[in-house]
Protein backbone atom coordinates (compact mmCIF):
# COMPACT_ATOMS: atom_id res chain seq x y z
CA UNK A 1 19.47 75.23 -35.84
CA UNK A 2 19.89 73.75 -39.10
CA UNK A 3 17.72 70.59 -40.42
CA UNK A 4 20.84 68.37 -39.91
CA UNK A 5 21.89 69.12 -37.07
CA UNK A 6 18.00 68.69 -35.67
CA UNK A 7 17.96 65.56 -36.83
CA UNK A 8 21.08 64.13 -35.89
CA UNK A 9 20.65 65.11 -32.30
CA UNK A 10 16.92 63.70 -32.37
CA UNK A 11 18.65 60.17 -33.89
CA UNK A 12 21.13 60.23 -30.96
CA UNK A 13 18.02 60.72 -28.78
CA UNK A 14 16.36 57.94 -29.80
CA UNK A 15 19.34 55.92 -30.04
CA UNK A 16 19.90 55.73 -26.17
CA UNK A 17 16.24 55.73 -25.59
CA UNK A 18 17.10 51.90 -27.28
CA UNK A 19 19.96 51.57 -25.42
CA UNK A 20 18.28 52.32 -21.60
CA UNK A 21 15.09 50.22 -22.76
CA UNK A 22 16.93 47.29 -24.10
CA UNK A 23 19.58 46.84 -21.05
CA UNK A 24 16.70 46.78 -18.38
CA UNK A 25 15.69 43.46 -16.95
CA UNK A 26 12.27 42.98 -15.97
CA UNK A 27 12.50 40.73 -12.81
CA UNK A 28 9.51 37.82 -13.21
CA UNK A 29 6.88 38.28 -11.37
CA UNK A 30 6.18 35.57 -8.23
CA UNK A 31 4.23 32.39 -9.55
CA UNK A 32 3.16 32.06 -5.81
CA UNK A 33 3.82 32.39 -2.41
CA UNK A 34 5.17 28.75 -2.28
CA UNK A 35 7.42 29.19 -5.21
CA UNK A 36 10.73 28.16 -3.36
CA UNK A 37 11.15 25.52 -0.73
CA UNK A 38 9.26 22.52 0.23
CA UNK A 39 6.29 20.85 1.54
CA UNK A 40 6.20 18.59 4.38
CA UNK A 41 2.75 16.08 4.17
CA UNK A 42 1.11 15.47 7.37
CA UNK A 43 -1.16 12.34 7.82
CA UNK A 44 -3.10 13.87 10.52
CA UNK A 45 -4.34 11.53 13.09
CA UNK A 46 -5.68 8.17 12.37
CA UNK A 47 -9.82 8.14 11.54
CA UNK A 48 -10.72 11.35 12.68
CA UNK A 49 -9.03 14.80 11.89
CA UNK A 50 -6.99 15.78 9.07
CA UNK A 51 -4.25 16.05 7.34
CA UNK A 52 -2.22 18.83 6.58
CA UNK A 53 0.65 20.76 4.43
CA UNK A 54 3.79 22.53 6.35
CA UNK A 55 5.59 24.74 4.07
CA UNK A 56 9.08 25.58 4.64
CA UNK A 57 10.58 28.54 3.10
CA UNK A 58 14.48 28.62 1.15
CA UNK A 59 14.85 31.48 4.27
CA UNK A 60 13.74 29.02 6.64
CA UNK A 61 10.14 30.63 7.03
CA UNK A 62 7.75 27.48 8.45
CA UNK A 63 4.36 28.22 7.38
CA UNK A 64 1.82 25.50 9.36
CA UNK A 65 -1.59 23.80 7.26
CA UNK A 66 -1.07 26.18 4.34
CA UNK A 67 -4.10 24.30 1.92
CA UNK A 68 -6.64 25.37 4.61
CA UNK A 69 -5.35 28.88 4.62
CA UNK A 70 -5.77 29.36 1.54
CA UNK A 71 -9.11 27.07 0.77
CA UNK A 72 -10.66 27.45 4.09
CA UNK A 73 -11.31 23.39 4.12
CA UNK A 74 -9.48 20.36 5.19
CA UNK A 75 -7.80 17.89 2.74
CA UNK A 76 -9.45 15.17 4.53
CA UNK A 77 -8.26 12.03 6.54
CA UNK A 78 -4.43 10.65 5.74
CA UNK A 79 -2.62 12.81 3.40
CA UNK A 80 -0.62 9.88 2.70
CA UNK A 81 1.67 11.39 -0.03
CA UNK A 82 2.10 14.46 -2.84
CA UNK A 83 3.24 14.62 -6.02
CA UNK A 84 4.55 18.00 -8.25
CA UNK A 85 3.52 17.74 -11.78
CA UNK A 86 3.59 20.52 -14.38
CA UNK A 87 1.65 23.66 -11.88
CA UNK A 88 -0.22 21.68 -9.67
CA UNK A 89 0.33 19.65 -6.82
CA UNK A 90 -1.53 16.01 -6.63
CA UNK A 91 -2.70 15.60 -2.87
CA UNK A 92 -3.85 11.82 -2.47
CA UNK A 93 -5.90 11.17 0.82
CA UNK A 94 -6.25 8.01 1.93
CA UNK A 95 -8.69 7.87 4.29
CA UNK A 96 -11.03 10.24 2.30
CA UNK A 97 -10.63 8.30 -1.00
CA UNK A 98 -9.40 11.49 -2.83
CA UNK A 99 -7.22 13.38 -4.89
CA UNK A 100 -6.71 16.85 -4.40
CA UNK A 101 -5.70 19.03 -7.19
CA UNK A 102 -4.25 22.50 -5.95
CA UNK A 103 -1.79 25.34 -7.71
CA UNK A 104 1.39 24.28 -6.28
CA UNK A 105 2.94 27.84 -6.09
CA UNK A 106 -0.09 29.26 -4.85
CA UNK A 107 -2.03 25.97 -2.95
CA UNK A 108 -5.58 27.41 -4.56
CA UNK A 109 -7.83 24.53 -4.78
CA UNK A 110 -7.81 23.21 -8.79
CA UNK A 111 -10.24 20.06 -8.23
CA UNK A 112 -10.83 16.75 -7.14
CA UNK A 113 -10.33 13.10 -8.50
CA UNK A 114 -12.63 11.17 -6.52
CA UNK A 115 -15.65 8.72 -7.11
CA UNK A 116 -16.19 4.72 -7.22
CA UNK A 117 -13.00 4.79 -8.76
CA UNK A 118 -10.60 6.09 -6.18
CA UNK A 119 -10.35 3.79 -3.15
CA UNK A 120 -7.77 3.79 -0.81
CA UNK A 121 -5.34 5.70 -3.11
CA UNK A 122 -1.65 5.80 -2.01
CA UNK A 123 0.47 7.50 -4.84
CA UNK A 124 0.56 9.50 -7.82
CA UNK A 125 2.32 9.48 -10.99
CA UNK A 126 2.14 11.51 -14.36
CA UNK A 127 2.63 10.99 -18.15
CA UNK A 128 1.60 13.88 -20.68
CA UNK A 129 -1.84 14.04 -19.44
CA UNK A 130 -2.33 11.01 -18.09
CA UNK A 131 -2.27 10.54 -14.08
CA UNK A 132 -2.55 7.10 -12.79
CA UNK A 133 -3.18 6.50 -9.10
CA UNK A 134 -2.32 3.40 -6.66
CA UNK A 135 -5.29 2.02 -5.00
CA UNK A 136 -5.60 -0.75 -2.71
CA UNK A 137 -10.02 -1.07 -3.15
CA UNK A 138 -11.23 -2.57 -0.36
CA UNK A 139 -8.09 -3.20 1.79
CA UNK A 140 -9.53 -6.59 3.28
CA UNK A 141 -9.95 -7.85 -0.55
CA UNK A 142 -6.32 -8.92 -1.95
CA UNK A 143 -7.45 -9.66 -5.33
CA UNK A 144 -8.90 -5.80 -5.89
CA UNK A 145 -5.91 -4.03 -6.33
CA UNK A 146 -5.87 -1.67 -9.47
CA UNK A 147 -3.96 1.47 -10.94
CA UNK A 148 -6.99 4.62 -11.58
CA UNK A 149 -5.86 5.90 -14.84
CA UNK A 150 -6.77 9.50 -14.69
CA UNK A 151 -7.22 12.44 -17.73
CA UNK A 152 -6.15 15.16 -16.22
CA UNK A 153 -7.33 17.72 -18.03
CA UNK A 154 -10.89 16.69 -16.50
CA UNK A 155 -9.72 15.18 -13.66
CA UNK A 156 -12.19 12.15 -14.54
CA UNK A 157 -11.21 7.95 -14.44
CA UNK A 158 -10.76 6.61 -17.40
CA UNK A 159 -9.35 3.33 -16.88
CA UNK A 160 -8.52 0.97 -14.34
CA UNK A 161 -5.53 -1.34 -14.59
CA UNK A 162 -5.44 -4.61 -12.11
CA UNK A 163 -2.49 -5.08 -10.28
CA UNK A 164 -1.68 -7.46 -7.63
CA UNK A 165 -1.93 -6.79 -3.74
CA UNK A 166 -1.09 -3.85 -2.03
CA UNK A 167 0.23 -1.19 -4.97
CA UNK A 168 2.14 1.94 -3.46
CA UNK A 169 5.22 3.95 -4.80
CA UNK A 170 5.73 4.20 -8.55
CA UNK A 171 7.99 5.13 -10.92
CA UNK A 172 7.95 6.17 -14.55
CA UNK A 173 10.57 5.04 -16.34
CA UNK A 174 10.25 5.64 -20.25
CA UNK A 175 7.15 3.86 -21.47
CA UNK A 176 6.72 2.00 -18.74
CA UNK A 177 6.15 2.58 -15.00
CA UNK A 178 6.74 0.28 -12.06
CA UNK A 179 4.55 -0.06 -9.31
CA UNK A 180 5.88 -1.38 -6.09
CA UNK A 181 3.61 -4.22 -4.62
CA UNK A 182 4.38 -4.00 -1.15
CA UNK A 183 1.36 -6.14 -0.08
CA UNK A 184 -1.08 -3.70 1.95
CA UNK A 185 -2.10 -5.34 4.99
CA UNK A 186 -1.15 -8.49 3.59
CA UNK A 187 2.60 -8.95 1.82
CA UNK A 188 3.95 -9.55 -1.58
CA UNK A 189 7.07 -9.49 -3.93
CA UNK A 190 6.67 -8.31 -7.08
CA UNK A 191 7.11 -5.08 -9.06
CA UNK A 192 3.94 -4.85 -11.67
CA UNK A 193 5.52 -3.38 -15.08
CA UNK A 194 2.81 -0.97 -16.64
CA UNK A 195 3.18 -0.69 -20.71
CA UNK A 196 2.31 3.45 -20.94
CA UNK A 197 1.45 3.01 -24.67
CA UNK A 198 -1.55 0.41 -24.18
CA UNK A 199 -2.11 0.26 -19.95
CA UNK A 200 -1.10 -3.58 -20.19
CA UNK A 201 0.50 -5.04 -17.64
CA UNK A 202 3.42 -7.25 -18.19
CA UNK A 203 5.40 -9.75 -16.42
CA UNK A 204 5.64 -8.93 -12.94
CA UNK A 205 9.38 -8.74 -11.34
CA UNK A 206 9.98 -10.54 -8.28
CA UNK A 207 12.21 -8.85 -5.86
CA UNK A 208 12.29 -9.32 -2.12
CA UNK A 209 9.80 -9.44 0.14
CA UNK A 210 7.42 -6.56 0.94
CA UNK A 211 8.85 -3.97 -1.46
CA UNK A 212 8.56 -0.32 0.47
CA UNK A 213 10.49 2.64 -2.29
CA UNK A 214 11.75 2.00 -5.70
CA UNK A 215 13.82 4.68 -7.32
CA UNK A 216 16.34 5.25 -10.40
CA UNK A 217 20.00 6.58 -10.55
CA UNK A 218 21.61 8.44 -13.18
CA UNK A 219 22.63 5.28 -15.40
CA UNK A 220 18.84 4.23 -15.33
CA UNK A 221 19.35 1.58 -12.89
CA UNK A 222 16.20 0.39 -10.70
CA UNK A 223 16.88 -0.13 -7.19
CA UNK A 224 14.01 -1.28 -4.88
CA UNK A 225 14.21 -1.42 -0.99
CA UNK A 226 12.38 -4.26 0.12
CA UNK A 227 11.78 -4.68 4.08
CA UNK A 228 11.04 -8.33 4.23
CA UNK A 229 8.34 -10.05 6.11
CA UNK A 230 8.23 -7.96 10.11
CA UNK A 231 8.79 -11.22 13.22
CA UNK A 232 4.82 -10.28 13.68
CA UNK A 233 3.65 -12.54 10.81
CA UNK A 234 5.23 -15.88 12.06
CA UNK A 235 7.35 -15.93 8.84
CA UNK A 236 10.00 -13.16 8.95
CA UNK A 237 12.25 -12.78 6.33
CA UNK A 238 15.50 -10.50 5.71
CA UNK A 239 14.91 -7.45 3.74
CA UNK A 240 17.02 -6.67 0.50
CA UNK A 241 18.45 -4.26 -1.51
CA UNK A 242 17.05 -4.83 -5.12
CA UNK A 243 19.17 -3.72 -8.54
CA UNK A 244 16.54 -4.23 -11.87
CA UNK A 245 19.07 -3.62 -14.86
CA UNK A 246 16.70 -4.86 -18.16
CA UNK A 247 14.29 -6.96 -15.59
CA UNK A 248 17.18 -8.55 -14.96
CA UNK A 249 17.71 -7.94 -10.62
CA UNK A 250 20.94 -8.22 -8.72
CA UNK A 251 19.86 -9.15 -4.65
CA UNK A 252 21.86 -7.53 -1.81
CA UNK A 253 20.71 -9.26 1.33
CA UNK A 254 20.57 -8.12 4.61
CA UNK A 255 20.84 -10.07 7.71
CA UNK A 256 17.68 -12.19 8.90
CA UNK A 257 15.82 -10.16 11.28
CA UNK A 258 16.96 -6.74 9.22
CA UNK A 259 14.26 -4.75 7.92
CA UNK A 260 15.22 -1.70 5.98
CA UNK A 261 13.39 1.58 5.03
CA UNK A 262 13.10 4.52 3.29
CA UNK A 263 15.71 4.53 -0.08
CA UNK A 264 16.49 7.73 -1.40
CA UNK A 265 19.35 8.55 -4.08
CA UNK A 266 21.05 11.63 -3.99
CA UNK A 267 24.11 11.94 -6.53
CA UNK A 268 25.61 8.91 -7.08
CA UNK A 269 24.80 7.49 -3.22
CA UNK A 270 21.79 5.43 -2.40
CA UNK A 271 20.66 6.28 1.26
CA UNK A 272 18.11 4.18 3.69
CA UNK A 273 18.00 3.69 7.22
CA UNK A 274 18.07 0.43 9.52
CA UNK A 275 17.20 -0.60 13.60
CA UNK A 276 17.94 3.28 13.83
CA UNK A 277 20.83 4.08 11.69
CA UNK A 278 21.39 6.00 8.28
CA UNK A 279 23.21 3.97 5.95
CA UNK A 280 24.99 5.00 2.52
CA UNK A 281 25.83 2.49 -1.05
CA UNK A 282 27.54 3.61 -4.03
CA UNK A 283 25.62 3.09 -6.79
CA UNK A 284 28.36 1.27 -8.25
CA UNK A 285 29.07 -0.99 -5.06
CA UNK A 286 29.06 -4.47 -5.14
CA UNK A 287 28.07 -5.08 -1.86
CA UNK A 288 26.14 -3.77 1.26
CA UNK A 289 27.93 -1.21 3.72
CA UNK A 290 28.55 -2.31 7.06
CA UNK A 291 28.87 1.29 8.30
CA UNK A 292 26.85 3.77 9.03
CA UNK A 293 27.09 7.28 8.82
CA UNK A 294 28.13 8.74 11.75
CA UNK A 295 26.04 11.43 14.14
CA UNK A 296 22.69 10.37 11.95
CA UNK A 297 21.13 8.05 14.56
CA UNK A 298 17.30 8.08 14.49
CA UNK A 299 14.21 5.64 14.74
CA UNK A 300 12.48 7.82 11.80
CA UNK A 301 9.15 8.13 10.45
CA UNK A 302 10.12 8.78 7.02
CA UNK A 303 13.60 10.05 5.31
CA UNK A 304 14.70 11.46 1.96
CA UNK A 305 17.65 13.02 0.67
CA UNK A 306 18.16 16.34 -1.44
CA UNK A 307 21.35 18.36 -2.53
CA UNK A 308 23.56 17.25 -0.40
CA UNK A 309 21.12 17.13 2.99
CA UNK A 310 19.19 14.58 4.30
CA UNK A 311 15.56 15.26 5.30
CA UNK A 312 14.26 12.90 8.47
CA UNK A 313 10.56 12.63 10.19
CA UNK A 314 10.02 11.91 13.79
CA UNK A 315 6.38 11.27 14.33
CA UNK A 316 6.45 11.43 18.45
CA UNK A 317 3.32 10.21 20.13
CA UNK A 318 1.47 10.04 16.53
CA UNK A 319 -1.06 12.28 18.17
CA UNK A 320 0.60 15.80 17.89
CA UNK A 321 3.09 17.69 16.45
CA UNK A 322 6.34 16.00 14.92
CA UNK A 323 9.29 17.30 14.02
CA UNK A 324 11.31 16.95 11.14
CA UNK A 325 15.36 17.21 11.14
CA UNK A 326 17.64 18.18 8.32
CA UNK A 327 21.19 17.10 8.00
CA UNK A 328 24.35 18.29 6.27
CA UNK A 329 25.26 15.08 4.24
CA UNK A 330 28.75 16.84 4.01
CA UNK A 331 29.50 16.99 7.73
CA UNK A 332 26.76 15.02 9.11
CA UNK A 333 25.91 17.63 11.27
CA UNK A 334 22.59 19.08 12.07
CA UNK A 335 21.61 22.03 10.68
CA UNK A 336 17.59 22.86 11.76
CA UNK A 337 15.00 21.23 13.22
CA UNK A 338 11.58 21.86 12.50
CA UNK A 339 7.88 21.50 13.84
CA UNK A 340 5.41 19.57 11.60
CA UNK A 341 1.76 18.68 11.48
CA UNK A 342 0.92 15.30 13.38
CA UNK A 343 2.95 12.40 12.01
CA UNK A 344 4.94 14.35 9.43
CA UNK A 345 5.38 11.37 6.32
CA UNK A 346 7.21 12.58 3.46
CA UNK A 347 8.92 15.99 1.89
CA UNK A 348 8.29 17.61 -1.31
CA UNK A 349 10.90 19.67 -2.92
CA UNK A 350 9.94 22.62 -5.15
């Protein structure tokens, strides 16, 4: 065999050597075994006991109290909400005056934000690496109230930013966030506006009363669901339906013993439920619906929606299991229901 010919077959060789190597796909490997689905918080029962995580599956696998699979230890007393940011999951416990830091593909235990400095947290938000964390203090002192601000890439307080009674959901919005002041065991009116760049507060809004989920649609509108005073206080008032365009709000009123929950935006729809009925507004609606949807009926715990379904909580007896239903938004019909931890209060998407 001539030198020529050699070579040209060797090239040849070579060439689809290339060709095989370059057209294979090497599938990713699995960042976890809670890489696709959600989470489903658990408070646990009140004072004693614990909280925990249900996982459900995108094949509709339920995995029950996944953190103290993997950790072998509780999360402590109250999970009372989560929050996905960059790879970890922020757990905030309540009861336990906590943080807890875990993988949120894998649920391995990262750390904990805890100290003087966390009391009576209630919700977490992010910014770079900055956390900051809703606490009530000591929840029979109205004038305590702060925001922890948190480094978390030591998981150490840094800061603590004042904020009037009863501080829960929040929402970053730019450089600012808004924290609803829904009043803790007391009840208040105002959203606090947190400055990012300098943690200065600003002007508070005032919405309606006893403010309960704030969240954003597409065109960067605020909406706020407040519930108004319950009968129980001797001063009820109607609950509202908040729009905060440039602190500038827009009041949709509801009628005077109406107290609505649980707002949740999905597409261009807000959704919240009322006295035991789902109810849907166009973002773009200029007044309340008087319908609701049809076949969603339910007294629930907690409720959120997601592509196109609608995620509801039942909490039971608030001593055992709960359940948690999930609705085609598209047909209203249902389409699973699932067992939770005891008194199942919010879901987490991936």
């Amino acid at each position: 065999m001539n030198k020529l010919k050699l070579l040209s077959i060797l090239f040849l060789t070579l060439l689809f050597t290339y060709s095989c190597n370059n057209d294979d796909t090497t599938a990713p490997l699995p960042l976890g075994d809670y890489e696709n689905g959600y989470f489903i918080t658990n408070e646990g029962p009140f004072q004693n006991g614990s909280g925990t995580l249900t996982f459900v599956d995108d094949d509709g696998t339920v995995t029950q109290n996944i953190y103290k699979t993997v950790n072998n230890e509780d999360l402590g007393n109250i999970v009372q909400s989560m929050t996905l940011y960059g790879d970890r999951a922020y757990i905030v416990v309540n009861n336990s005056h906590k943080v807890v830091v875990a993988n949120r593909y894998t649920m391995e235990k990262q750390g904990t934000i805890e100290g003087d400095d966390i009391q009576n947290p209630r919700s977490f938000v992010a910014v770079g690496n900055v956390g900051y964390i809703s606490n009530w203090g000591d929840a029979s002192n109205a004038t305590d109230d702060y925001i922890a601000v948190v480094d978390l890439l030591s998981n150490t307080v840094t800061d603590k930013i004042p904020v009037g009674e009863g501080p829960e959901d929040m929402l970053v919005d730019g450089d600012v966030i808004y924290v609803n002041l829904q009043g803790g065991f007391g009840q208040n009116n105002k959203v606090e506006v947190i400055n990012i760049d300098d943690n200065t507060t600003g002007t508070p809004i005032t919405v309606g009363d006893v403010p309960n989920t704030i969240t954003k649609d597409a065109s960067g509108v605020i909406w706020v669901l407040c519930g108004g005073k319950p009968s129980f206080t001797g001063s009820e008032t109607n609950g509202s339906l908040v729009k905060i365009v440039n602190n500038t709000i827009t009041s949709f009123d509801f009628g005077d013993t109406d107290h609505p929950a649980n707002l949740s935006i999905d597409g261009n729809q807000l959704y919240y439920n009322l006295n035991g009925k789902v109810y849907a507004m166009s973002t773009t609606a200029s007044e309340l619906p008087t319908a609701e949807i049809s076949g969603l009926d339910g007294f629930y715990y907690s409720m959120t929606t997601n592509n196109g379904k609608l995620y509801a909580t039942d909490a039971g007896n608030f001593a055992s299991e709960g359940t948690l239903k999930v609705y085609n938004l598209a047909t209203n019909a249902l389409e699973t229901t699932i067992t939770t931890g005891i008194i199942p209060g919010s879901v987490v998407f991936q």
